[in-house]
Protein backbone atom coordinates (compact mmCIF):
# COMPACT_ATOMS: atom_id res chain seq x y z
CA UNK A 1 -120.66 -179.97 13.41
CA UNK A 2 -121.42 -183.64 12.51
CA UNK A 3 -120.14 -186.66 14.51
CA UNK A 4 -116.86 -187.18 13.32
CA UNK A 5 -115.97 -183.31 13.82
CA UNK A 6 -117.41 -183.47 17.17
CA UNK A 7 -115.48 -186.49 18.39
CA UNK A 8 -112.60 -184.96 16.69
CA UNK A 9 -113.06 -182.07 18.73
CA UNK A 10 -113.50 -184.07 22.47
CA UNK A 11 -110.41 -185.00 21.89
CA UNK A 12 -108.43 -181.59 21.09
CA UNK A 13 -106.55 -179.77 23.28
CA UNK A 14 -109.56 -177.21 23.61
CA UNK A 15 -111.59 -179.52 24.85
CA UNK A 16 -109.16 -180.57 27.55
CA UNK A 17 -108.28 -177.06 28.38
CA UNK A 18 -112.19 -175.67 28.81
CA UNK A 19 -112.70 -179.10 31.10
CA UNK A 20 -110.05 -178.45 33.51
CA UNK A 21 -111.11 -175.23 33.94
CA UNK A 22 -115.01 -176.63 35.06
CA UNK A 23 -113.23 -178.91 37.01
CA UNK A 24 -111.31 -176.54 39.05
CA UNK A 25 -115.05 -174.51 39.31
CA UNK A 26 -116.76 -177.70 40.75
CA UNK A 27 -113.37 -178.27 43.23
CA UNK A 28 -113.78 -181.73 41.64
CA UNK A 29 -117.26 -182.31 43.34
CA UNK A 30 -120.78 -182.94 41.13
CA UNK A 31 -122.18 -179.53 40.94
CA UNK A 32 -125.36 -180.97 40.68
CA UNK A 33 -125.75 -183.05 43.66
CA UNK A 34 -122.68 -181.79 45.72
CA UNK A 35 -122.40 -185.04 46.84
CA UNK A 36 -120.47 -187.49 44.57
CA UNK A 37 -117.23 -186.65 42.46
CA UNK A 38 -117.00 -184.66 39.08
CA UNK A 39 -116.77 -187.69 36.55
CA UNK A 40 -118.19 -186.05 34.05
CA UNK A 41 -118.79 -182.65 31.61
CA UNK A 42 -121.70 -182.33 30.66
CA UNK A 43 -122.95 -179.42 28.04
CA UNK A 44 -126.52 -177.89 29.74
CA UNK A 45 -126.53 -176.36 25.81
CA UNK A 46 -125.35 -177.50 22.59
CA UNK A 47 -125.31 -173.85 21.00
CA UNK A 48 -121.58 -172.92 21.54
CA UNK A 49 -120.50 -176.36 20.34
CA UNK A 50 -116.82 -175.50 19.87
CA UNK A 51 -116.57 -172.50 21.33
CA UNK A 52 -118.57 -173.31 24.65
CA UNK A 53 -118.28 -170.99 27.85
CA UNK A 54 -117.89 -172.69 30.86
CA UNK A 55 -121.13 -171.67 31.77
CA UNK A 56 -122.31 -173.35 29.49
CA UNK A 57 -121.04 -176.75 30.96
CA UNK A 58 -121.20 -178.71 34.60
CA UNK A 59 -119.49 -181.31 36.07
CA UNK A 60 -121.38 -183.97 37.55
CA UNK A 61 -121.37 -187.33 38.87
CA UNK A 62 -121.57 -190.41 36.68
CA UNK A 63 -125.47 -190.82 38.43
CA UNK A 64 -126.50 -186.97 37.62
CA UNK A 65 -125.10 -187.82 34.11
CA UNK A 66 -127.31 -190.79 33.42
CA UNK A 67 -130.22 -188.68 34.60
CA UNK A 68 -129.31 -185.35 32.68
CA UNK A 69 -129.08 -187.77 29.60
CA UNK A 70 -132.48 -189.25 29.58
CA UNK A 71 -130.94 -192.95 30.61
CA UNK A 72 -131.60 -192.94 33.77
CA UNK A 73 -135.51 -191.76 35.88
CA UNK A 74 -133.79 -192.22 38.97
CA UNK A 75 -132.45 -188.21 40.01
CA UNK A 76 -129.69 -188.54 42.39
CA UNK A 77 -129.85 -185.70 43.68
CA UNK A 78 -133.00 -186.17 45.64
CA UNK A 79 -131.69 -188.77 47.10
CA UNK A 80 -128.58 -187.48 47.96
CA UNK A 81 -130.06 -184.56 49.49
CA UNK A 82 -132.50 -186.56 51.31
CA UNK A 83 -130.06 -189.14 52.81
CA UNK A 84 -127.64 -186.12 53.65
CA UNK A 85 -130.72 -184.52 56.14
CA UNK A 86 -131.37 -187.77 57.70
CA UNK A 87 -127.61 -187.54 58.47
CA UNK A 88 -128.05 -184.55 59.51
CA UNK A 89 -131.34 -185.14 62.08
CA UNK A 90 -129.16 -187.97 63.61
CA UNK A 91 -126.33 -186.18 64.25
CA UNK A 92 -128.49 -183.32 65.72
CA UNK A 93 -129.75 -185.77 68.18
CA UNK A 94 -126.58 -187.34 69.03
CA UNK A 95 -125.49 -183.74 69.96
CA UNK A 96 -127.96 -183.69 71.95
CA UNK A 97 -127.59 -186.86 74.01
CA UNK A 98 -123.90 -185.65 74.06
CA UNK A 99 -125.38 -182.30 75.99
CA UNK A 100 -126.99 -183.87 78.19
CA UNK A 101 -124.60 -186.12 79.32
CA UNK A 102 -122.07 -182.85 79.76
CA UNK A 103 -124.71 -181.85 82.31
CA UNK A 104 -125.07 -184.83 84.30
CA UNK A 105 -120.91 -184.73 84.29
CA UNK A 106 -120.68 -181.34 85.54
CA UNK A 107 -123.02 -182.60 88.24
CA UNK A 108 -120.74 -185.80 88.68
CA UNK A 109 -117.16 -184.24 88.79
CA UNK A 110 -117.71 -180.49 89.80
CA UNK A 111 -114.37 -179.64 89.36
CA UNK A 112 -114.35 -179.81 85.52
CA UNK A 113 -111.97 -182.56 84.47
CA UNK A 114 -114.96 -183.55 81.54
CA UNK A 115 -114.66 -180.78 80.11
CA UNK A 116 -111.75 -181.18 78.02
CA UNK A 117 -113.37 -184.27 76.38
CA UNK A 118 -116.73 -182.76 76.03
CA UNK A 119 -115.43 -179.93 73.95
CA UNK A 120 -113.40 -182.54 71.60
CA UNK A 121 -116.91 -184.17 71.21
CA UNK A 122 -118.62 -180.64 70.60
CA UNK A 123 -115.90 -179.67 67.68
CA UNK A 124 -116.59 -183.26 66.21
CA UNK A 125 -120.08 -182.68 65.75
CA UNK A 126 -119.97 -179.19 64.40
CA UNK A 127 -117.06 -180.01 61.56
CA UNK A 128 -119.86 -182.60 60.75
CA UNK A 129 -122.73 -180.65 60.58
CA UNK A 130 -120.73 -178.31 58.74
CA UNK A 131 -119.59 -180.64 56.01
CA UNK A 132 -123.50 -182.43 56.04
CA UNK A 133 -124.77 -178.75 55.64
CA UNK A 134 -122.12 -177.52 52.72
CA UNK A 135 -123.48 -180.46 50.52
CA UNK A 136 -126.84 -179.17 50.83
CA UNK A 137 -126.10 -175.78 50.35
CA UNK A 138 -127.60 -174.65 54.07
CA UNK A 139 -124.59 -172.61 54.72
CA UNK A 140 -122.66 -173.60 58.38
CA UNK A 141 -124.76 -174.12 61.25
């Protein structure tokens, strides 16, 4: 397929069709990082040009495209990763500090009236982690 056939083809309604359907795989998040949106379709292999699997495509973020392409040394999903566990690390902490400080007010007001807040604070943190821990594939905490 030379140039003109291939743009010719990006722009059919086979194109379109196989796209959508890697879009609705990557739940319109980069597959490669799992942190920024699907801007992109990118072939991993140029052998089925035309009559391409969706296997044989991802969808990534504009920054994992650049890098997949050779125009870019900077890999974004290092840093992505690596940004989303120092998230994480913090927000273990916090939860921490917030544990304590149930403690010292069960010791404070015996009769239990922090509770209510304390648990709002608990769920918080865990729908947090939980997000944090999706994006770098760790599973729920």
């Amino acid at each position: 397929m030379d140039r003109a056939e291939y743009q010719k083809y990006l722009a059919s309604r086979e194109w379109a069709l196989l796209k959508e359907k890697v879009r609705q795989r990557s739940e319109n998040i980069c597959e490669r990082c799992k942190a920024g949106p699907h801007d992109v379709t990118h072939h991993l292999t140029y052998e089925r040009i035309g009559r391409e699997e969706p296997e044989d495509l991802i969808g990534v973020c504009e920054d994992c495209h650049k890098f997949l392409s050779g125009k870019s040394d900077h890999d974004p999903s290092e840093y992505r990763k690596a940004v989303i566990s120092e998230g994480i690390a913090r927000i273990r902490k916090a939860k921490a500090l917030v544990d304590s400080a149930r403690d010292l007010m069960s010791e404070c007001f015996p009769d239990g009236d922090y509770e209510h807040t304390y648990y709002d604070l608990s769920e918080s943190f865990f729908h947090l982690l939980s997000n944090l821990s999706r994006h770098l594939g760790e599973g729920k905490e």
